[in-house]
N, C-alpha and C. Protein backbone atom coordinates (compact mmCIF):
# COMPACT_ATOMS: atom_id res chain seq x y z
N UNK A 1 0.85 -1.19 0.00
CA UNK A 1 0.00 0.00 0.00
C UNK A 1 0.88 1.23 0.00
N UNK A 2 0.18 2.56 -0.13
CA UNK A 2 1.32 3.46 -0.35
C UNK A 2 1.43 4.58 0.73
N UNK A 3 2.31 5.07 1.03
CA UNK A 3 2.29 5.62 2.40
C UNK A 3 1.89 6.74 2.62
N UNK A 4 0.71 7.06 3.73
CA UNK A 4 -0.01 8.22 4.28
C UNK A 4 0.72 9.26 5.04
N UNK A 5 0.93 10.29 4.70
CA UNK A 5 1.26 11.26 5.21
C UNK A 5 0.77 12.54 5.40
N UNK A 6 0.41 13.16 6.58
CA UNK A 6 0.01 14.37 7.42
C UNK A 6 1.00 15.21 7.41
N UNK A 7 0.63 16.80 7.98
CA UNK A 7 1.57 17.48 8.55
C UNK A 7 0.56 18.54 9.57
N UNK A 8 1.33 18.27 10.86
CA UNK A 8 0.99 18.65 11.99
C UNK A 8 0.38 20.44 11.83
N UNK A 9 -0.63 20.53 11.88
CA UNK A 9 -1.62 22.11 12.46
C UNK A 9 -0.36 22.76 13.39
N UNK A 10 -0.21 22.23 14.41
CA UNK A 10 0.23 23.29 15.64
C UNK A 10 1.83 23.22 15.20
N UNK A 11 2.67 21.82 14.98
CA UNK A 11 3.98 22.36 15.05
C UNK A 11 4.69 22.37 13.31
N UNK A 12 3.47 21.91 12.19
CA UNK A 12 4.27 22.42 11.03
C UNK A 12 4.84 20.70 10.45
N UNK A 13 5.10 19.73 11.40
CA UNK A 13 5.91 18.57 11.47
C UNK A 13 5.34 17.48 10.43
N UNK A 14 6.08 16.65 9.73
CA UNK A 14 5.52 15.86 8.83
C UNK A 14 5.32 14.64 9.40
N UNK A 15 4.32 13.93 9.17
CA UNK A 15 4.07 12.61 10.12
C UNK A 15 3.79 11.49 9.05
N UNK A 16 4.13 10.29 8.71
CA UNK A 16 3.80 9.40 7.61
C UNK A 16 3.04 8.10 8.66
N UNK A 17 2.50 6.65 7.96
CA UNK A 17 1.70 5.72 8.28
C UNK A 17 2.74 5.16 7.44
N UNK A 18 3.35 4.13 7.87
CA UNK A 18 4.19 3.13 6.67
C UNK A 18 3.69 1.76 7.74
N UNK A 19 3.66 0.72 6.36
CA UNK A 19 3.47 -0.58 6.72
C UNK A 19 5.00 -1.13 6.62
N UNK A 20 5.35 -1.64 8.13
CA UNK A 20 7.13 -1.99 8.04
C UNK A 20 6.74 -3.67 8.02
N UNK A 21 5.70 -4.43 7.97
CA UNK A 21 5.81 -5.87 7.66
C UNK A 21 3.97 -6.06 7.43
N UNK A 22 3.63 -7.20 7.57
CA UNK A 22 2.30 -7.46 7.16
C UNK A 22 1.50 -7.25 8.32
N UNK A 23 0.60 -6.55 8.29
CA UNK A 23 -0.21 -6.28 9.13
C UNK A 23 0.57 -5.49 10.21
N UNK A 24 1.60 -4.99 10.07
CA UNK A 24 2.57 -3.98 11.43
C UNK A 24 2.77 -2.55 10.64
N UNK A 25 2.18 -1.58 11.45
CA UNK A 25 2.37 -0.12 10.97
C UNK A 25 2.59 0.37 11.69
N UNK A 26 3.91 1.52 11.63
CA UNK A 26 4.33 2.79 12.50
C UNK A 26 3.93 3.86 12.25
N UNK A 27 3.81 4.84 13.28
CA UNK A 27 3.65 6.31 13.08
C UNK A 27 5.15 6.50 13.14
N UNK A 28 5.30 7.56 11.78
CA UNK A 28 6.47 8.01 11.73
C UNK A 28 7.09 9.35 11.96
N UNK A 29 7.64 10.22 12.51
CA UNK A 29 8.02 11.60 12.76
C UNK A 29 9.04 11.53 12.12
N UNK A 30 8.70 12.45 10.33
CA UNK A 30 9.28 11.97 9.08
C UNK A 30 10.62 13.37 9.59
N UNK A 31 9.76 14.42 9.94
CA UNK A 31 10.79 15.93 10.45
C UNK A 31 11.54 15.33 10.86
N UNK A 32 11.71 14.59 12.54
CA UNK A 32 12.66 14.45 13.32
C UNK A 32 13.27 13.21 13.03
N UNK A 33 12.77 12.19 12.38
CA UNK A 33 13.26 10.88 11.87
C UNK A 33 13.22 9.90 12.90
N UNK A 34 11.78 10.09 13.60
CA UNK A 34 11.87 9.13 15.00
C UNK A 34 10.32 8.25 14.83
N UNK A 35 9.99 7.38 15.05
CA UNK A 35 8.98 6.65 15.39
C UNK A 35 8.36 7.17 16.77
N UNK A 36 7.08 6.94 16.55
CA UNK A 36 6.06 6.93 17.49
C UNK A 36 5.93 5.91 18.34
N UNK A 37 4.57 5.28 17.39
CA UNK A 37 4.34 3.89 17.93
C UNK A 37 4.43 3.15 16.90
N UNK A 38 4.16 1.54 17.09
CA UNK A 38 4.22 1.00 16.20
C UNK A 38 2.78 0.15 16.70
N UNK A 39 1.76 -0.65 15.97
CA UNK A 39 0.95 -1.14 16.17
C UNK A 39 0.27 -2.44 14.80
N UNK A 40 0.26 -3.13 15.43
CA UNK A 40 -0.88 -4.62 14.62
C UNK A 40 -2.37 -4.87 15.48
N UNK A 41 -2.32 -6.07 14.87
CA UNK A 41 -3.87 -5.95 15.41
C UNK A 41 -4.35 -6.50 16.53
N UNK A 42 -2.53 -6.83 17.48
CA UNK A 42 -2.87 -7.22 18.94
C UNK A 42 -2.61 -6.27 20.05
N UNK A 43 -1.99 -5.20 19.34
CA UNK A 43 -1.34 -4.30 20.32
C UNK A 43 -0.78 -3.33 19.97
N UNK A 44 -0.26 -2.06 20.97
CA UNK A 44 0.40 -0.87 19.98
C UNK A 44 1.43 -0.83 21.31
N UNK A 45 2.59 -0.49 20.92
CA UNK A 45 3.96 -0.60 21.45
C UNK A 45 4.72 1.19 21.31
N UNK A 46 4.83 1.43 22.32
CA UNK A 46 5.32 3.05 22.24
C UNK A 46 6.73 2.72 22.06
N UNK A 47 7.80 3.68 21.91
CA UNK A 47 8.93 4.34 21.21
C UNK A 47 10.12 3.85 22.68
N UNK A 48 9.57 3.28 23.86
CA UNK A 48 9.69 2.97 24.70
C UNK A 48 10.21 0.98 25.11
N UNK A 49 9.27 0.78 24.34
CA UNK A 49 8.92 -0.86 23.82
C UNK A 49 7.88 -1.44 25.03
N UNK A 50 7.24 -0.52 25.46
CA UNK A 50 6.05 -0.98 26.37
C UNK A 50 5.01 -1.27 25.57
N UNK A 51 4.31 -2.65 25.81
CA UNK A 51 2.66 -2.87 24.92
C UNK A 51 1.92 -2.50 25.61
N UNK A 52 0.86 -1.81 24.72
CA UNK A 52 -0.07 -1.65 25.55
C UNK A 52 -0.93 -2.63 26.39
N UNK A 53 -1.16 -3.90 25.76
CA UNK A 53 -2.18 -4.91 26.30
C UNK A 53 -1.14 -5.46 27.30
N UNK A 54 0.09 -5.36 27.44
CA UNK A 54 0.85 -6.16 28.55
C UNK A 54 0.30 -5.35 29.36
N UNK A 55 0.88 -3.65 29.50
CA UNK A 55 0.83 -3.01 30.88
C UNK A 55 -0.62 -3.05 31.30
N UNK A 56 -1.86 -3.02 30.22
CA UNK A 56 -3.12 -3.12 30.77
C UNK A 56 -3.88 -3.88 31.52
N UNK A 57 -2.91 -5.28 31.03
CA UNK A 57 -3.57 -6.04 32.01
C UNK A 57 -3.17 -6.56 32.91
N UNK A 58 -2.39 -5.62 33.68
CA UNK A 58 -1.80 -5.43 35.39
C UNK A 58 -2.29 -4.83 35.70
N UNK A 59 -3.91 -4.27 35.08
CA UNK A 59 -4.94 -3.91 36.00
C UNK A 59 -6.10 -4.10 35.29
N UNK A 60 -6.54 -5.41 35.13
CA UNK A 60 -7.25 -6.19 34.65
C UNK A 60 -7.76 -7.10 35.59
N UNK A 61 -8.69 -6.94 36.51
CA UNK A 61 -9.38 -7.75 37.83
C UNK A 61 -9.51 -9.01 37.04
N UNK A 62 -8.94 -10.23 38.18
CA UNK A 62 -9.06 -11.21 37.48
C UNK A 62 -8.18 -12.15 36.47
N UNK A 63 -7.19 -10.98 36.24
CA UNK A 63 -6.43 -11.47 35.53
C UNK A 63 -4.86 -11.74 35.51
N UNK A 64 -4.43 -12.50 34.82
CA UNK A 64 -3.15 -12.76 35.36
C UNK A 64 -1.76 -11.00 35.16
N UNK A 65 -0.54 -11.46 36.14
CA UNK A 65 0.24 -10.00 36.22
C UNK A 65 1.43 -10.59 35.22
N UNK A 66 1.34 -9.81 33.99
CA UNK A 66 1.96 -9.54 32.90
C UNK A 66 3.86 -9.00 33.31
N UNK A 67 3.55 -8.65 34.64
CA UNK A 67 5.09 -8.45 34.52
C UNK A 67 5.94 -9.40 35.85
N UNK A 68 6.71 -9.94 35.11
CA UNK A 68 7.17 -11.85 35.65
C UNK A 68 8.12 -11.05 37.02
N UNK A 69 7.86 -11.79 37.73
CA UNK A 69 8.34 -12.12 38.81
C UNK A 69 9.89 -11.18 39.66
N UNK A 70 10.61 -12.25 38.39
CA UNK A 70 11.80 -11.67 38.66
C UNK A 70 12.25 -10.16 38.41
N UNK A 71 11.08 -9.87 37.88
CA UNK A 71 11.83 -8.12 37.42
C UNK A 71 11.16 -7.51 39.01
N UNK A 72 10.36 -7.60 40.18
CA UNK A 72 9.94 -7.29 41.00
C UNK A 72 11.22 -7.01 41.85
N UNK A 73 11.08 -5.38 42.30
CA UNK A 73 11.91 -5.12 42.93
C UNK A 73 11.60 -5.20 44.50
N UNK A 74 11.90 -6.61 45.33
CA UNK A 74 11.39 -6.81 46.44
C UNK A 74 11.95 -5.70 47.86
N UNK A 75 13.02 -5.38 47.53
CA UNK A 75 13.38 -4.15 48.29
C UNK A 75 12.40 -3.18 48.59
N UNK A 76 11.42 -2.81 47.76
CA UNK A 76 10.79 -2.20 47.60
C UNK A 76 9.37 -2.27 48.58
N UNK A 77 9.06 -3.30 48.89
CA UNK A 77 7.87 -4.07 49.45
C UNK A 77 7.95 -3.71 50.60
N UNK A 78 6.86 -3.14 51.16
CA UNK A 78 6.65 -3.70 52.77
C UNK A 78 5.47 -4.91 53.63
N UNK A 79 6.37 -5.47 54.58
CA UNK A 79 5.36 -7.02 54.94
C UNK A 79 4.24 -6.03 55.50
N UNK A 80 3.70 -7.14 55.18
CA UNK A 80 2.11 -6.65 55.62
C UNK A 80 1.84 -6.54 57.03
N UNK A 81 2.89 -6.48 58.71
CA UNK A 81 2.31 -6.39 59.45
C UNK A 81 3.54 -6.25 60.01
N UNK A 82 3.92 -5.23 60.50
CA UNK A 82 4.69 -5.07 61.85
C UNK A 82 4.86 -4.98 63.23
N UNK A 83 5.76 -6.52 63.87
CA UNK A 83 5.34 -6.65 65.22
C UNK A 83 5.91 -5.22 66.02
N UNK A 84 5.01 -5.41 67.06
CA UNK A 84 5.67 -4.11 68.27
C UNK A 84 5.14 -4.46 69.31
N UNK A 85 6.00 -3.92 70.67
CA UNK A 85 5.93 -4.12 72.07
C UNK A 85 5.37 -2.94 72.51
N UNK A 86 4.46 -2.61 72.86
CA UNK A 86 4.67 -1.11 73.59
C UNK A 86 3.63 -1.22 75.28
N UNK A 87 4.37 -0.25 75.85
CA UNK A 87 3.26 -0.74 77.25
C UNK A 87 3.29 1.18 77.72
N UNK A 88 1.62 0.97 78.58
CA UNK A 88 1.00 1.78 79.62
C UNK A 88 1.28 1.60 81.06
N UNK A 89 1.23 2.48 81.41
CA UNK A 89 1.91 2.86 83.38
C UNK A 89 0.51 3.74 83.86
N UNK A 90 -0.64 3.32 83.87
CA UNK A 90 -1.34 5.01 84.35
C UNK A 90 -1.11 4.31 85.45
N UNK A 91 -1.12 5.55 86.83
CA UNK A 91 -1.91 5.87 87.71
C UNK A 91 -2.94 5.13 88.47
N UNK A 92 -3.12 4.31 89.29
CA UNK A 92 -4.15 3.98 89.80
C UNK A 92 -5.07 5.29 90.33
N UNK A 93 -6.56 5.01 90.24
CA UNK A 93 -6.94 6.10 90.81
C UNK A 93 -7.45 5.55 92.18
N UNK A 94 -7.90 6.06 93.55
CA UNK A 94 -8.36 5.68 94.47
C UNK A 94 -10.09 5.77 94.69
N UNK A 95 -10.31 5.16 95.90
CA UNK A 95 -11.76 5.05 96.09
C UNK A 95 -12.42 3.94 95.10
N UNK A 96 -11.77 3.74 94.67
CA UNK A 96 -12.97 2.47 93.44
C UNK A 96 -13.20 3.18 92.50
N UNK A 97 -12.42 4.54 91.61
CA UNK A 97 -12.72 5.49 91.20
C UNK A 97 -11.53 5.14 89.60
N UNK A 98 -11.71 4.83 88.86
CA UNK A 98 -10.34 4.58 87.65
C UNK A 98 -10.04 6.07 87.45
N UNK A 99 -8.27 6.00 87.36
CA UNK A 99 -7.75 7.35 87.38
C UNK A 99 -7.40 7.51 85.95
N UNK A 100 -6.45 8.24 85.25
CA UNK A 100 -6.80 8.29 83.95
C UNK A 100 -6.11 7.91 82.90
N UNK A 101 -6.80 7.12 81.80
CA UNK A 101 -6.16 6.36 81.33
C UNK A 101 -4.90 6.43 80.13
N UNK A 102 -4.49 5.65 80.01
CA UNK A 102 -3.14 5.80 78.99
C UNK A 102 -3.12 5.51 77.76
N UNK A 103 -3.05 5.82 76.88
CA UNK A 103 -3.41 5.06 75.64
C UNK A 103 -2.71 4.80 74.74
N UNK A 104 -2.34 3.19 74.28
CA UNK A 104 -1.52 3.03 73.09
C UNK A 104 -2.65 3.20 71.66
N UNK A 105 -1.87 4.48 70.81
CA UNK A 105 -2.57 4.29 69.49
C UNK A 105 -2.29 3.55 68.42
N UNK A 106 -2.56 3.31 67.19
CA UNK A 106 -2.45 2.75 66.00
C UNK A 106 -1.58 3.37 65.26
N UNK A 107 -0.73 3.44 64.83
CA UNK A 107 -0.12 4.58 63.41
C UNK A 107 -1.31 4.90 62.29
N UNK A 108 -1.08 5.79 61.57
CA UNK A 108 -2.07 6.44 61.04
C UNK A 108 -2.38 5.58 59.55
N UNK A 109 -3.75 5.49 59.79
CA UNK A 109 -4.30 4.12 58.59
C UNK A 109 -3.92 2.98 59.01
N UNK A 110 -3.20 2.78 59.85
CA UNK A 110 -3.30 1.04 60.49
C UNK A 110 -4.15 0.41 61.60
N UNK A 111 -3.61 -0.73 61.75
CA UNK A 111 -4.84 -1.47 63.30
C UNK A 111 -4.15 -2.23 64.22
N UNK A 112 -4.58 -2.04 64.96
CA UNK A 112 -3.69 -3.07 66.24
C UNK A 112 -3.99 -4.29 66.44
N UNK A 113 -3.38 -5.44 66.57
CA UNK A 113 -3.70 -6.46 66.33
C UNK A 113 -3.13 -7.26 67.69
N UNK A 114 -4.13 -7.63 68.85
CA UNK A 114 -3.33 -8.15 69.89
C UNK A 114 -2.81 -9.43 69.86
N UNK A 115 -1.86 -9.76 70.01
CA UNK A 115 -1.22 -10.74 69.90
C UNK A 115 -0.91 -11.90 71.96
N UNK A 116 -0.51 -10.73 72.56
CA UNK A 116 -0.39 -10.76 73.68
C UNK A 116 -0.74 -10.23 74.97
N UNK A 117 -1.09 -10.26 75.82
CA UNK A 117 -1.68 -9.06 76.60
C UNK A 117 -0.97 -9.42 78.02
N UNK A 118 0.15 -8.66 78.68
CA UNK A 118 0.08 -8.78 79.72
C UNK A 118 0.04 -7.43 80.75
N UNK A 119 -1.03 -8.01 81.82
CA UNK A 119 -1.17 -7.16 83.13
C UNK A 119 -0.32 -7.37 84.04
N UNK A 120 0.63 -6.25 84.82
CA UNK A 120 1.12 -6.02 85.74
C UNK A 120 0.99 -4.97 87.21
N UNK A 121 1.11 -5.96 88.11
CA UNK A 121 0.91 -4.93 89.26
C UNK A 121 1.90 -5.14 90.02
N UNK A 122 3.12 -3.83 90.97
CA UNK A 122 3.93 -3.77 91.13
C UNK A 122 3.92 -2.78 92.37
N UNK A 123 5.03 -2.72 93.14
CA UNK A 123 5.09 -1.31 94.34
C UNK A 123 4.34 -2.52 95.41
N UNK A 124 3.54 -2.00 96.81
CA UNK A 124 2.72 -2.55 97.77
C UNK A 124 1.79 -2.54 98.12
N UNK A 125 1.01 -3.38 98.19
CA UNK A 125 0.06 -3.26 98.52
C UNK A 125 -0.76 -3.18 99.58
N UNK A 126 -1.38 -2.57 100.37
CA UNK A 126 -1.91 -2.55 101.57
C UNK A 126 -3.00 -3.34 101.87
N UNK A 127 -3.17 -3.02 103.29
CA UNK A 127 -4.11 -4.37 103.66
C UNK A 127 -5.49 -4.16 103.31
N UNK A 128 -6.55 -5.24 103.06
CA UNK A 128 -7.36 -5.27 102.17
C UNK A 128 -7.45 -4.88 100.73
N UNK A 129 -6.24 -4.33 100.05
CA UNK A 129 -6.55 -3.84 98.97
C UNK A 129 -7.04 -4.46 97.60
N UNK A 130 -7.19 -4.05 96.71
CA UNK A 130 -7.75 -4.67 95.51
C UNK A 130 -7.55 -3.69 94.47
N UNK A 131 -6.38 -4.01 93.69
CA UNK A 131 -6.20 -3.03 92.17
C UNK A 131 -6.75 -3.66 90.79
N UNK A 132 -7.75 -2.96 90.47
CA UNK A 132 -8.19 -3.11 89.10
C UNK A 132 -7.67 -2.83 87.85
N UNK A 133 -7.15 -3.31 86.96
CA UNK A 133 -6.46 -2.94 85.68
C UNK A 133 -7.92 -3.10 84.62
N UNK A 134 -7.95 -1.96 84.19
CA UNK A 134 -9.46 -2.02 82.78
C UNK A 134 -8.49 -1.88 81.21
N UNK A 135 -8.50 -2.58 80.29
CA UNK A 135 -8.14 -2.79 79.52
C UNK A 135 -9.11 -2.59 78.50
N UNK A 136 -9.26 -1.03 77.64
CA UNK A 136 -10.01 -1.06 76.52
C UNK A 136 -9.39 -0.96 74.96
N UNK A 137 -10.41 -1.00 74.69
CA UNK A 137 -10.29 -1.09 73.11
C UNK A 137 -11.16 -0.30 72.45
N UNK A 138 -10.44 0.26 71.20
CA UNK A 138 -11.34 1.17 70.53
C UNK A 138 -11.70 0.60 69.38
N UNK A 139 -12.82 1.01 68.51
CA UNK A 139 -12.80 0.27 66.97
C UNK A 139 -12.95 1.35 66.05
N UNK A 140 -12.58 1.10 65.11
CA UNK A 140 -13.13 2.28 64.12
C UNK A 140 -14.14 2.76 63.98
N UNK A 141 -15.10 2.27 64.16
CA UNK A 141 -16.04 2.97 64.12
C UNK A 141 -16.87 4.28 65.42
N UNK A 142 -15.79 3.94 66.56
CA UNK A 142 -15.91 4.59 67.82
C UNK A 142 -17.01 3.34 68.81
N UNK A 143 -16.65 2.74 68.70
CA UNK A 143 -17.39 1.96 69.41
C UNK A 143 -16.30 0.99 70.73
N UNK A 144 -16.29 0.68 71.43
CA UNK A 144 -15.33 -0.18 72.75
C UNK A 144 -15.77 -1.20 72.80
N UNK A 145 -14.78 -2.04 74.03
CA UNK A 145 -14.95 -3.04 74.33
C UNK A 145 -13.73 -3.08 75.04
N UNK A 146 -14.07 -3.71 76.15
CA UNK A 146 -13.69 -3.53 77.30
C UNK A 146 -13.16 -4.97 78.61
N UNK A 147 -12.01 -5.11 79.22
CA UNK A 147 -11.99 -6.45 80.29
C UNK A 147 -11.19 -5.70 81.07
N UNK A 148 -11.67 -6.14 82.69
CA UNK A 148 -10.76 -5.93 83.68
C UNK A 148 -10.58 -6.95 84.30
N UNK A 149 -8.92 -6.59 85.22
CA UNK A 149 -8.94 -7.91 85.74
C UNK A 149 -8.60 -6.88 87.28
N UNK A 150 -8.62 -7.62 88.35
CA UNK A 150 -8.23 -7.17 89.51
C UNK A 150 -6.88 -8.25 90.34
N UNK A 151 -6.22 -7.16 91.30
CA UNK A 151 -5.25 -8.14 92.15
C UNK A 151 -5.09 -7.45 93.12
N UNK A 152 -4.86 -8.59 94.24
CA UNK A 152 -5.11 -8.28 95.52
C UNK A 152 -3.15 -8.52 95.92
N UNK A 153 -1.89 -8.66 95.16
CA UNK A 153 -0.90 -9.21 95.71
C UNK A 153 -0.52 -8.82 94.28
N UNK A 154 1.30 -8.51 94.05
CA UNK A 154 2.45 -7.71 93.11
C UNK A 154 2.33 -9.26 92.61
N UNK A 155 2.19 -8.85 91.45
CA UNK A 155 2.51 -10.15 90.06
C UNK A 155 2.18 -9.97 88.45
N UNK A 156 1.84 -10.90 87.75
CA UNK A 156 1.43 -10.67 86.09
C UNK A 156 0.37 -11.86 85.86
N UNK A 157 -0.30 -11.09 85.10
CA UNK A 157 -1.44 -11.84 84.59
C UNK A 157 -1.12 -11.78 83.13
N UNK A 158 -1.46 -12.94 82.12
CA UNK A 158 -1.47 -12.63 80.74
C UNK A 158 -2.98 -13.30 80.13
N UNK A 159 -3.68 -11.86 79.65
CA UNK A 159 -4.82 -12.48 78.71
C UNK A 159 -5.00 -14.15 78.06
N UNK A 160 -5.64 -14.50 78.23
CA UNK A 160 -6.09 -15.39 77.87
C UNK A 160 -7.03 -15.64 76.58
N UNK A 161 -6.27 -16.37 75.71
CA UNK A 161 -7.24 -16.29 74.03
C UNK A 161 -8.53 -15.98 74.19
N UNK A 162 -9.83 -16.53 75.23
CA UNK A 162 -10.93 -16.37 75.00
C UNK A 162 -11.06 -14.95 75.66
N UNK A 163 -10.17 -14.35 76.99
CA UNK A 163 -10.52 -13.11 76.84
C UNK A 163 -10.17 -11.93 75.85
N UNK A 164 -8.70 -12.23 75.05
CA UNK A 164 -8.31 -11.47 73.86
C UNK A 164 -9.51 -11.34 72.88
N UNK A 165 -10.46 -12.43 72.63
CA UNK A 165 -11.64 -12.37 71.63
C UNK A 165 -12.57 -11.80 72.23
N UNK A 166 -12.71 -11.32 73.77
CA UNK A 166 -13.73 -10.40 73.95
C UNK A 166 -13.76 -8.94 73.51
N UNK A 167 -12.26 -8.66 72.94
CA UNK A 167 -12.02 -7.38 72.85
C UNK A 167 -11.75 -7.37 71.42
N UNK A 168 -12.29 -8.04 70.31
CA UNK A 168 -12.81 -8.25 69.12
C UNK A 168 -14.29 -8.06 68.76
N UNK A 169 -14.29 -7.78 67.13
CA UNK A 169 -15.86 -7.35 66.66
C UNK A 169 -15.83 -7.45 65.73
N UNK A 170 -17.14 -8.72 65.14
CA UNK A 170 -16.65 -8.66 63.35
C UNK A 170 -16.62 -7.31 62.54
N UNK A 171 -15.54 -7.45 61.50
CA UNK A 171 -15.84 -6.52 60.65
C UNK A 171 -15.33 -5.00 61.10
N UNK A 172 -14.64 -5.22 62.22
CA UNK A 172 -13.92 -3.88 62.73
C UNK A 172 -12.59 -4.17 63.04
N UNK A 173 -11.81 -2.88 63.08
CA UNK A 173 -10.63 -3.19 63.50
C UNK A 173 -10.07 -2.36 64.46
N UNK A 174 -8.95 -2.00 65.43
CA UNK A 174 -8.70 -1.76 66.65
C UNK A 174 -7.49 -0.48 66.38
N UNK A 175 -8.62 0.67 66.28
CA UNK A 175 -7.33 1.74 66.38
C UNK A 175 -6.87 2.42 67.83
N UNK A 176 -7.22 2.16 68.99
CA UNK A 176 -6.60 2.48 70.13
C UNK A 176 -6.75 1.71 71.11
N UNK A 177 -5.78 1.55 71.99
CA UNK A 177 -6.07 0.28 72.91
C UNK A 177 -5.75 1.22 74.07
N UNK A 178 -6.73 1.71 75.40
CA UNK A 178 -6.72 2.38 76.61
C UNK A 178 -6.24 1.72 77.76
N UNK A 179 -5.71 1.81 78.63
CA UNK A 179 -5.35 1.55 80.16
C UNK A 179 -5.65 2.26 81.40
N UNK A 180 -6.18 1.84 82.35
CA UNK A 180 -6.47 2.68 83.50
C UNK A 180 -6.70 1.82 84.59
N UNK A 181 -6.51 2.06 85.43
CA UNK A 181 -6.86 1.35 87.26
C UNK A 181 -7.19 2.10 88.14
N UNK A 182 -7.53 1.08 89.15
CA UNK A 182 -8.12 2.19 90.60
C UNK A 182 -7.67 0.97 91.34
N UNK A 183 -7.90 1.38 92.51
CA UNK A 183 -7.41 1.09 94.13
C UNK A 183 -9.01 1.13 94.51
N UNK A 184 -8.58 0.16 95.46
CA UNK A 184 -10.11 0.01 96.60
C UNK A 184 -10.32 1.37 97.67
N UNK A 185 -8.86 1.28 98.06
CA UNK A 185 -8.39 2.56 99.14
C UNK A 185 -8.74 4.10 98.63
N UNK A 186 -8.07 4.56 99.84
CA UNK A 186 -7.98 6.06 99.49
C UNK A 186 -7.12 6.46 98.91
N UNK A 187 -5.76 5.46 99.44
CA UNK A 187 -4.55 5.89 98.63
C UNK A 187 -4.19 4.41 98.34
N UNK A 188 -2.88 5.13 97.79
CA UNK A 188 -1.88 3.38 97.14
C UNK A 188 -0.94 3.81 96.69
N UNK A 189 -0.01 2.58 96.92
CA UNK A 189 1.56 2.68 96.90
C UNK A 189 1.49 1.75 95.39
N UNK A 190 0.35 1.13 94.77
CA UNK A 190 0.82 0.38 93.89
C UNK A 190 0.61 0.54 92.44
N UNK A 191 1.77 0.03 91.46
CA UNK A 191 1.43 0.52 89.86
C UNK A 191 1.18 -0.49 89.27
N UNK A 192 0.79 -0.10 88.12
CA UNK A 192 0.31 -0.76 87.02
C UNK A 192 0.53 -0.49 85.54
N UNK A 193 0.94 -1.62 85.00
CA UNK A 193 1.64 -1.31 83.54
C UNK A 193 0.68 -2.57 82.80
N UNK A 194 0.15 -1.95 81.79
CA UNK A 194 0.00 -3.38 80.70
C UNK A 194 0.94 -3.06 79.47
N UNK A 195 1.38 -4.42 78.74
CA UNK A 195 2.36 -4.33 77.79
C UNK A 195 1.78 -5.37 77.03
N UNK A 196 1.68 -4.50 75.68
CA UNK A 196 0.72 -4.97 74.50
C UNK A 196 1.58 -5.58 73.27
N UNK A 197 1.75 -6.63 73.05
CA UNK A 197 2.48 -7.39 71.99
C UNK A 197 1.61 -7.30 71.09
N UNK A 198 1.60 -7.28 70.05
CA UNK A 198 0.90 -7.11 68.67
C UNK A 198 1.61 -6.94 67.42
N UNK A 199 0.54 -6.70 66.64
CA UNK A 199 0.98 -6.33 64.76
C UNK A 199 0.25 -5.19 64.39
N UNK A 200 0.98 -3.79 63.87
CA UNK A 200 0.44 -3.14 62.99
C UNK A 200 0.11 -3.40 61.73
N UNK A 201 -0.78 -3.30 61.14
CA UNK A 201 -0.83 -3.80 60.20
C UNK A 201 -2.36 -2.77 59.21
């Protein structure tokens, strides 16, 4: 066939259509002596050597990823969940009264994921006493959920799977986890730390 040629309105430039094999045609930039694209009837390939139907359908739901494996630059990646330790110290408050609480948050757009839960009570305790540790939870949607445990004597308690699932909710996830205690007394010599093992994620 014989070859089509334009010349560009805005820059003046001569542009041709040549058939370089059967059924394969380039746009040609005859001025500058450079190719465009080149295209058949499965695909059009820029000046670059990217196809179009490869890169398209790496976002094609459903469908397989056009660019293999090994060219994936895994450096690049982050795992999907990072463990962390972090722990609360509030304050006991007195009278049977929770003093105020401490709060581990989420990083921003992530969720807390408890993994571990332990309660500690530490310092002395006086006679009759009874320290409450309240352990909440926040959800995204602003909604709680909540376990306390109490101790009458300096030691550690660690959550227990079926109580870790009380402080779960389908379909939500856990952007702040609160701490707070009280004393039976008026006063108190004793503290309290919980230390939250988990995954951001």
């Amino acid at each position: 066939m014989g070859k089509v040629r334009i010349v560009g309105d805005v820059s003046g430039k001569e542009y041709q259509l040549v058939e370089t094999a059967s059924g394969v045609f380039k746009i040609r930039n005859v001025t500058d002596g450079t190719d465009i694209v080149t295209a058949d009837n499965t695909t059009i390939t820029d000046v670059g050597g990217v196809k179009l139907n490869s890169h398209g359908s790496r976002h094609a739901y459903g469908q397989p990823d056009a660019l293999p494996a090994a060219s994936i630059d895994r450096t690049q990646l982050r795992p999907l969940g990072v463990h962390f330790v972090k722990s609360a110290s509030p304050t006991p408050g007195v009278s049977d009264a929770y003093g105020t609480a401490v709060d581990i948050n989420a990083e921003a757009n992530k969720s807390i994921v408890l993994l571990y839960v332990k309660l500690s009570w530490g310092g002395t305790f006086g006679t009759g006493e009874t320290v409450t540790i309240r352990v909440t939870v926040t959800f995204n949607d602003g909604s709680t959920a909540y376990i306390e445990k109490s101790a009458t004597a300096v030691g550690d308690y660690w959550l227990a799977d079926s109580e870790k699932a009380s402080l779960m909710s389908d379909g939500k996830y856990v952007t702040k986890v609160s701490v707070a205690s009280k004393s039976n007394l008026t006063s108190t010599s004793v503290t309290t730390t919980v230390v939250v093992y988990g995954l951001s994620i």
